[in-house]
Protein backbone atom coordinates (compact mmCIF):
# COMPACT_ATOMS: atom_id res chain seq x y z
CA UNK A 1 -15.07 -9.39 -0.90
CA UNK A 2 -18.23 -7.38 -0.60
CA UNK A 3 -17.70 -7.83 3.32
CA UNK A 4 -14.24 -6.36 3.24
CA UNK A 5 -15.81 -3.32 1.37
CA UNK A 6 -18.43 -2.68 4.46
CA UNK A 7 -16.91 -3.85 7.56
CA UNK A 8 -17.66 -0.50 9.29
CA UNK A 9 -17.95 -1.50 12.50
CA UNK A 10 -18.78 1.61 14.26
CA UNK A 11 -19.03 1.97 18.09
CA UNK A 12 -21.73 0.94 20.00
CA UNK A 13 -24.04 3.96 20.11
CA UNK A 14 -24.12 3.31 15.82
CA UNK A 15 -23.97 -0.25 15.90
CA UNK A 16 -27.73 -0.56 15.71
CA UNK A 17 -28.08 1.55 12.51
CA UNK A 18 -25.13 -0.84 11.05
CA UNK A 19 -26.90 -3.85 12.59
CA UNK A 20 -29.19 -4.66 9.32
CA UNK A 21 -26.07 -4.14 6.88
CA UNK A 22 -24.09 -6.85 9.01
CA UNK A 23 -26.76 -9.02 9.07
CA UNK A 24 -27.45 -9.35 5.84
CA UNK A 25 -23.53 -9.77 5.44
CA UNK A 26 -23.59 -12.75 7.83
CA UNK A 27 -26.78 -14.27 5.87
CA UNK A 28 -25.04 -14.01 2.30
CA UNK A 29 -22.04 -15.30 4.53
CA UNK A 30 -23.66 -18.42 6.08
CA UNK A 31 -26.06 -19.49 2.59
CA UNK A 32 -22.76 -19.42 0.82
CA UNK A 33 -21.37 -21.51 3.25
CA UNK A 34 -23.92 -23.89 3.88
CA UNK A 35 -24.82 -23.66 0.28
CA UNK A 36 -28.28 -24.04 1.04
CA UNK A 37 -31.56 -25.34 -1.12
CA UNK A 38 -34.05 -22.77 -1.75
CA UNK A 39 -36.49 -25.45 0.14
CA UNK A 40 -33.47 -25.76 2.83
CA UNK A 41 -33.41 -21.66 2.73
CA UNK A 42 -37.25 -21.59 2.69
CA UNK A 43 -37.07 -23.67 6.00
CA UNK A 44 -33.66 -22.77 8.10
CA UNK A 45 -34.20 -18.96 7.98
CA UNK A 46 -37.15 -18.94 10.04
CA UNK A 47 -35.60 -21.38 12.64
CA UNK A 48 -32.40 -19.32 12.47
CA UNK A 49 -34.25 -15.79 13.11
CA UNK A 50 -35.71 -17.40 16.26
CA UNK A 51 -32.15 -18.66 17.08
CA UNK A 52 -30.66 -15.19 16.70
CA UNK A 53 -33.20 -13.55 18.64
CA UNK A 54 -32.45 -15.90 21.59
CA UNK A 55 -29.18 -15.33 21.50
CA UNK A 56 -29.37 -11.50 20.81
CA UNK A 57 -30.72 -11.74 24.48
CA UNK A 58 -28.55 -13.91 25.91
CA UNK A 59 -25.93 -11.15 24.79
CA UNK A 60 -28.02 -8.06 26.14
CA UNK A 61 -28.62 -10.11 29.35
CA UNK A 62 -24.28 -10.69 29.85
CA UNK A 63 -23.74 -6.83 28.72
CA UNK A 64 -26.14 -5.59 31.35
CA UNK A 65 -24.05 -6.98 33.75
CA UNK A 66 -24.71 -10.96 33.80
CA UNK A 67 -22.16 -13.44 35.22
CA UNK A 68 -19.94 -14.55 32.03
CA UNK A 69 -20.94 -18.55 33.47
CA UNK A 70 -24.45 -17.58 32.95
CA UNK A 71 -24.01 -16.28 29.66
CA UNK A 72 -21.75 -19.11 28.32
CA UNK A 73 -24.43 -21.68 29.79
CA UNK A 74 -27.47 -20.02 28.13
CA UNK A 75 -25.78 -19.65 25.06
CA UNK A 76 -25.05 -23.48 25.11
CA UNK A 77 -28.17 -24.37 25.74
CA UNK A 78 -29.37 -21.98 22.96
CA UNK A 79 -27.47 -24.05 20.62
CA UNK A 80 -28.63 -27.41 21.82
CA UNK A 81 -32.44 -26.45 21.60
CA UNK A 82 -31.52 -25.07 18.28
CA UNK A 83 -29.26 -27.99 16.96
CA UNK A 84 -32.67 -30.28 17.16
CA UNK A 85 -34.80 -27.11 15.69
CA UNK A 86 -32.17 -27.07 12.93
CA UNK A 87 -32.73 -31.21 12.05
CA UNK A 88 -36.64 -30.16 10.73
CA UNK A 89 -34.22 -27.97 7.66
CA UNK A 90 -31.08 -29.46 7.09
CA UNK A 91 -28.89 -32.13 7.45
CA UNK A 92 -26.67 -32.98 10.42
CA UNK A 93 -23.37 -32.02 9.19
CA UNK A 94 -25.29 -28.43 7.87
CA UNK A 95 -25.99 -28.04 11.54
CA UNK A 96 -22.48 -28.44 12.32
CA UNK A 97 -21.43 -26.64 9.24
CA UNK A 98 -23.56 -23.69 10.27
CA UNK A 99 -21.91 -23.54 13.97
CA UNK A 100 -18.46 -23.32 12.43
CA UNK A 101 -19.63 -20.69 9.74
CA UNK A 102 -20.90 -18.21 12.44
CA UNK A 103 -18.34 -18.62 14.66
CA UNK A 104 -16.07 -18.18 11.22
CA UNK A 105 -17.91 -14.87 10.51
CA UNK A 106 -17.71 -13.56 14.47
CA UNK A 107 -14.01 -14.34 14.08
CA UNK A 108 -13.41 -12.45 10.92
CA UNK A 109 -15.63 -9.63 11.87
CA UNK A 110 -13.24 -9.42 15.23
CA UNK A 111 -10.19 -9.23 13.64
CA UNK A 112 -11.43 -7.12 10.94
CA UNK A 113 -11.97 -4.70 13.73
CA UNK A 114 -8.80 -5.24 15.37
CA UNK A 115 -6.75 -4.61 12.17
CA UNK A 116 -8.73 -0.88 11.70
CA UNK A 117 -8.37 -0.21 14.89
CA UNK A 118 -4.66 -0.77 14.76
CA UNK A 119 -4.58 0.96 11.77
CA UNK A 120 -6.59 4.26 13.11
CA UNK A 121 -8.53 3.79 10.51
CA UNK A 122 -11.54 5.72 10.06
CA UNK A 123 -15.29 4.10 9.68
CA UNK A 124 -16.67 4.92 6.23
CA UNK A 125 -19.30 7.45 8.11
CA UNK A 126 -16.45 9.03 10.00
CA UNK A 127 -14.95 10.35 6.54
């Protein structure tokens, strides 16, 4: 609910001052999801953080201009290094839990965005 609250997805040139606040959305999001340990938290975060970062630049990389084959294939093999990282914190089907959770989030964050745009509705800092 909190996430319907926030999802101010501003335009690009603000996205990085909204990037913590969505972050820590899709954190809350996935730990719910995966309904993780404190030991499992304690271990996956740091794993995930490197994951992220990886493919934060796979992203930057396909934005700057970068083939859309190159960018699917180095985010696949992002996720296959990561999928074996992920094994030393949680469980197998966590792994594949955590796939469909952040794809789950990226969806609803999409069509969040859709459905304000459609409805011309403001951002919260726009107001």
């Amino acid at each position: 609910m909190v996430i319907l609250c926030w999802l101010a997805l501003p335009g690009q040139s603000q996205d990085r001052q909204q990037r913590p606040v969505l972050d820590a959305y899709k954190t809350a999001f996935i730990t719910r999801r995966l309904n993780l340990t404190p030991e499992e938290a304690q271990r996956f975060w740091p794993i995930y953080n490197s994951y992220n970062a990886e493919m934060r630049q796979a992203n930057v990389a396909y934005r700057n201009g970068g083939p859309v084959i190159q960018w699917e294939e180095a985010r696949l093999n992002i996720k296959k290094k990561y999928s074996v990282e992920f094994l030393k914190a949680i469980s197998p089907g966590k792994i594949n839990d955590f796939f469909t959770a952040e794809r789950d989030f990226d969806a609803f964050i999409l069509k969040e965005m859709q459905r304000r745009k459609a409805q011309r509705r403001p951002f919260p800092d726009e107001q």
